[in-house]
Protein backbone atom coordinates (compact mmCIF):
# COMPACT_ATOMS: atom_id res chain seq x y z
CA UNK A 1 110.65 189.08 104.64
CA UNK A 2 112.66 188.81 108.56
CA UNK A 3 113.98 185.19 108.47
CA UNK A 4 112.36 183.20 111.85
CA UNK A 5 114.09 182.70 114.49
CA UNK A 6 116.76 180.18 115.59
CA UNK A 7 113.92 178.46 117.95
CA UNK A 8 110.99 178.32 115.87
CA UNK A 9 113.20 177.39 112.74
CA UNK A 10 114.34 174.23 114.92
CA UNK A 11 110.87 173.61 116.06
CA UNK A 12 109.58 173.54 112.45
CA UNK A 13 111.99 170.73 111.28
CA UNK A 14 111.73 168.82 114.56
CA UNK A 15 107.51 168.59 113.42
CA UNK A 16 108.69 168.14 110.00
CA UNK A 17 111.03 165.28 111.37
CA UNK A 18 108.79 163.75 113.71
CA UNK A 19 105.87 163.95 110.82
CA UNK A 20 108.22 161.84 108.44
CA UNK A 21 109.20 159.45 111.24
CA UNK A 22 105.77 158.52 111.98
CA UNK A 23 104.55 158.57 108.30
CA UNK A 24 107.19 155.77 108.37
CA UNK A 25 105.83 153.85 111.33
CA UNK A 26 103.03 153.75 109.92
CA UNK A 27 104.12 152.01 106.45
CA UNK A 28 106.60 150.01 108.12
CA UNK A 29 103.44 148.73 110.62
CA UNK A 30 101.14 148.64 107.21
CA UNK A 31 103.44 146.30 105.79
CA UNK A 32 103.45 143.88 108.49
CA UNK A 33 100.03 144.01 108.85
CA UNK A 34 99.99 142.46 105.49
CA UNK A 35 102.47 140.08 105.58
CA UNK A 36 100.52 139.23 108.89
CA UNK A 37 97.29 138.83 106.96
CA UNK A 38 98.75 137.28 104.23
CA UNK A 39 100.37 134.61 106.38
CA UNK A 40 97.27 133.82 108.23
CA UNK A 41 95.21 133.60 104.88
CA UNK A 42 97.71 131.10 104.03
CA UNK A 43 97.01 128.93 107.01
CA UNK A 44 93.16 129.13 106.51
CA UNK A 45 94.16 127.96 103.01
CA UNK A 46 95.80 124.51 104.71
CA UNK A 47 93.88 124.28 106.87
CA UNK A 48 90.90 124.02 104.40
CA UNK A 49 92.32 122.01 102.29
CA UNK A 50 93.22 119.09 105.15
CA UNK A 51 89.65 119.52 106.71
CA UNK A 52 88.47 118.63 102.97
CA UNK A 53 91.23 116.05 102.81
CA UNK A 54 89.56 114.77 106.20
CA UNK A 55 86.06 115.15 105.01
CA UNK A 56 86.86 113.05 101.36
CA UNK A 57 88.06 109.96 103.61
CA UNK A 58 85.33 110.42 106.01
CA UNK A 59 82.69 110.48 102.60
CA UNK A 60 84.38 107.46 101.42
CA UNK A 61 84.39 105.28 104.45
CA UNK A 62 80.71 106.24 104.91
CA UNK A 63 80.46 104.79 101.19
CA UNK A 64 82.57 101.51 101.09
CA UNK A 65 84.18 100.72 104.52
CA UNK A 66 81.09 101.53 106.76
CA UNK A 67 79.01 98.62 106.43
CA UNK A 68 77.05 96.60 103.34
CA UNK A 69 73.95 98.07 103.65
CA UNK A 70 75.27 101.72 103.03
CA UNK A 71 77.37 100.32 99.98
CA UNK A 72 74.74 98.64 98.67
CA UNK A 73 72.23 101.47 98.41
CA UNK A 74 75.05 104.07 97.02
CA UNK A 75 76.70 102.17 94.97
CA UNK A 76 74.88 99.29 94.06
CA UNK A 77 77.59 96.78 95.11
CA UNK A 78 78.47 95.30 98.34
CA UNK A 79 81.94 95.76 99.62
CA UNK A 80 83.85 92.81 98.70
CA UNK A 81 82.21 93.58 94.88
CA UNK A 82 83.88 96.64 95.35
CA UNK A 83 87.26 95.54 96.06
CA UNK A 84 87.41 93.29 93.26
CA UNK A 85 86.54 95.47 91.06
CA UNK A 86 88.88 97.86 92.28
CA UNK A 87 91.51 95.19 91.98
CA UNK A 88 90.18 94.44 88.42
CA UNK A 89 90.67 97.75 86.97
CA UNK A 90 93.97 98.16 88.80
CA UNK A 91 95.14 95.10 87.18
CA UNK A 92 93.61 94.47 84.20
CA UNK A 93 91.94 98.06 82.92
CA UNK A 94 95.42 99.87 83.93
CA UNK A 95 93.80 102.64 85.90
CA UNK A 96 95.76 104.09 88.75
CA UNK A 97 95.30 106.71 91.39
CA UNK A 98 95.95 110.19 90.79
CA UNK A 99 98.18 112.52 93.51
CA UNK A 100 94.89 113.97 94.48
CA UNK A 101 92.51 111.34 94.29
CA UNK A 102 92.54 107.57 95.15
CA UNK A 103 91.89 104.64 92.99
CA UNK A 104 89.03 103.81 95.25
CA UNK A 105 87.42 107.39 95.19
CA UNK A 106 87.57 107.40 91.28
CA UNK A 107 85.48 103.96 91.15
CA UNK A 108 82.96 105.23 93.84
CA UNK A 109 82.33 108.26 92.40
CA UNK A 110 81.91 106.20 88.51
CA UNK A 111 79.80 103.99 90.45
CA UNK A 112 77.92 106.71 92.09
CA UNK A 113 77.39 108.54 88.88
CA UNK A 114 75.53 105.32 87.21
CA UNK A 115 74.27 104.35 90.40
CA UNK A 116 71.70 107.58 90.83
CA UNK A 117 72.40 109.53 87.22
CA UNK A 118 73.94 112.25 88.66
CA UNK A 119 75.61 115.20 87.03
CA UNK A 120 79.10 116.41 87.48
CA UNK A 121 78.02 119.06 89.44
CA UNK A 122 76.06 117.44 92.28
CA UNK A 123 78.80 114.30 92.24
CA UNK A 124 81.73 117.01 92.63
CA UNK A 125 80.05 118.24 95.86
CA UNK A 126 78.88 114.68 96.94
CA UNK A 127 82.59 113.95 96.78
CA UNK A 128 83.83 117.58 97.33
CA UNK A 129 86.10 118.26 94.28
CA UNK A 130 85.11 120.35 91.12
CA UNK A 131 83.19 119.21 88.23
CA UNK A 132 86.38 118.84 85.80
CA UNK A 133 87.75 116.36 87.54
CA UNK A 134 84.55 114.10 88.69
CA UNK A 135 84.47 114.03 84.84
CA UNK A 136 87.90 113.15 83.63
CA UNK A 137 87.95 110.27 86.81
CA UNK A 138 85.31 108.74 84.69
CA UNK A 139 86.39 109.00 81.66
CA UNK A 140 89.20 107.12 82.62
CA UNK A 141 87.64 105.11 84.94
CA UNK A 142 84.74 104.16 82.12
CA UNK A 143 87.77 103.24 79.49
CA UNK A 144 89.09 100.75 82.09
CA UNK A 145 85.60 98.86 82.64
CA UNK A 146 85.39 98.90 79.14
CA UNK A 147 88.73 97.37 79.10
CA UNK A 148 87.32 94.70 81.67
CA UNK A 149 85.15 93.73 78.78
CA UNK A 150 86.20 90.20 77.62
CA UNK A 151 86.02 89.34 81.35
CA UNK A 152 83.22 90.26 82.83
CA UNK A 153 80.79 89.49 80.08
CA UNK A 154 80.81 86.49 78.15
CA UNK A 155 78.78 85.48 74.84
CA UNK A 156 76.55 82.80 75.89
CA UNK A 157 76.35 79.49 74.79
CA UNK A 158 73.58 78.53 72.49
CA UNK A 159 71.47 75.81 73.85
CA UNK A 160 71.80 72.86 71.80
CA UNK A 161 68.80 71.63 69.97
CA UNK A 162 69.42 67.87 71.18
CA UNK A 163 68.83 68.87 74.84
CA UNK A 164 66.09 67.95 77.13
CA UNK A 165 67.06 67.87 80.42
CA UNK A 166 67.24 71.81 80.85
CA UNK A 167 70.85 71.58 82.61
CA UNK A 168 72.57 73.42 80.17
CA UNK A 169 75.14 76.40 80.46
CA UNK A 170 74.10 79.62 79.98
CA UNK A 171 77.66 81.07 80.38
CA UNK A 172 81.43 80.04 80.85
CA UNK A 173 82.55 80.85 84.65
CA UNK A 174 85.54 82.95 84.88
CA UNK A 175 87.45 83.03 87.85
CA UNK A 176 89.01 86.20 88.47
């Protein structure tokens, strides 16, 4: 077989060139269109997480900062009742905030919970977190009421039989 010529043997690398060259365009663009969609996946992931971030404060304030009435009908408590008890179960129960999660989110959502008789699952998106840890919150936040035991409930007094005047004392006051 007659070998081509000089011409159309430099023609057929210069394709076979120019075919590699832009096979490698194209990867080298292909990879940076990842790394492109990666990066902006990334963002969507931040930004996500800060408009939940936003949304959890925003849920809260509607819950305790907002006004009384609004506290009073989720929570069964009125503000100030809140606070204390937040206070209390700082204090005395030993519970603390979490990276993720406030001390004040992990009593409204335990107060929330008893409040209606929710589930996990409807609580988690009330408060927009997932059902595992709605549930551990209060477990720990149920071990530190429980804690708050000797103080907020005392054993009443009996009434003594010598009594007539019906001014007796039901229970000691504490003052917290």
């Amino acid at each position: 077989m007659a070998r081509l010529p000089l011409s159309a043997r430099r023609r057929r690398r210069n394709v076979a060139f120019i075919n590699l060259m832009s096979a490698i365009m194209l990867i080298y663009y292909y990879v940076w269109l990842i790394f492109g969609l990666v990066y902006r996946r990334k963002c969507w992931q931040i930004e996500r997480r800060l408009r939940i971030r936003e949304l959890r404060g925003e849920n809260l304030y509607k819950l305790t900062g907002e006004s009384d009435a609004a506290c009073i009908s989720q929570l069964r408590m009125d503000r100030r009742t809140f606070h204390i008890l937040c206070e209390m179960v700082r204090d005395v129960g030993g519970l603390r905030g979490t990276r993720n999660t406030s001390l004040e989110e992990i009593v409204a959502s335990f107060l929330y919970v008893l409040a209606h008789h929710l589930k996990n699952r409807i609580v988690g998106k009330f408060f927009y977190r997932s059902p595992e840890p709605v549930s551990r919150n209060f477990n720990a936040c149920l071990l530190a009421v429980l804690k708050l035991h000797p103080l907020l409930l005392e054993k009443p007094e009996p009434i003594p039989e010598d009594c007539t005047d019906g001014k007796w004392k039901y229970f000691k006051v504490n003052s917290y």
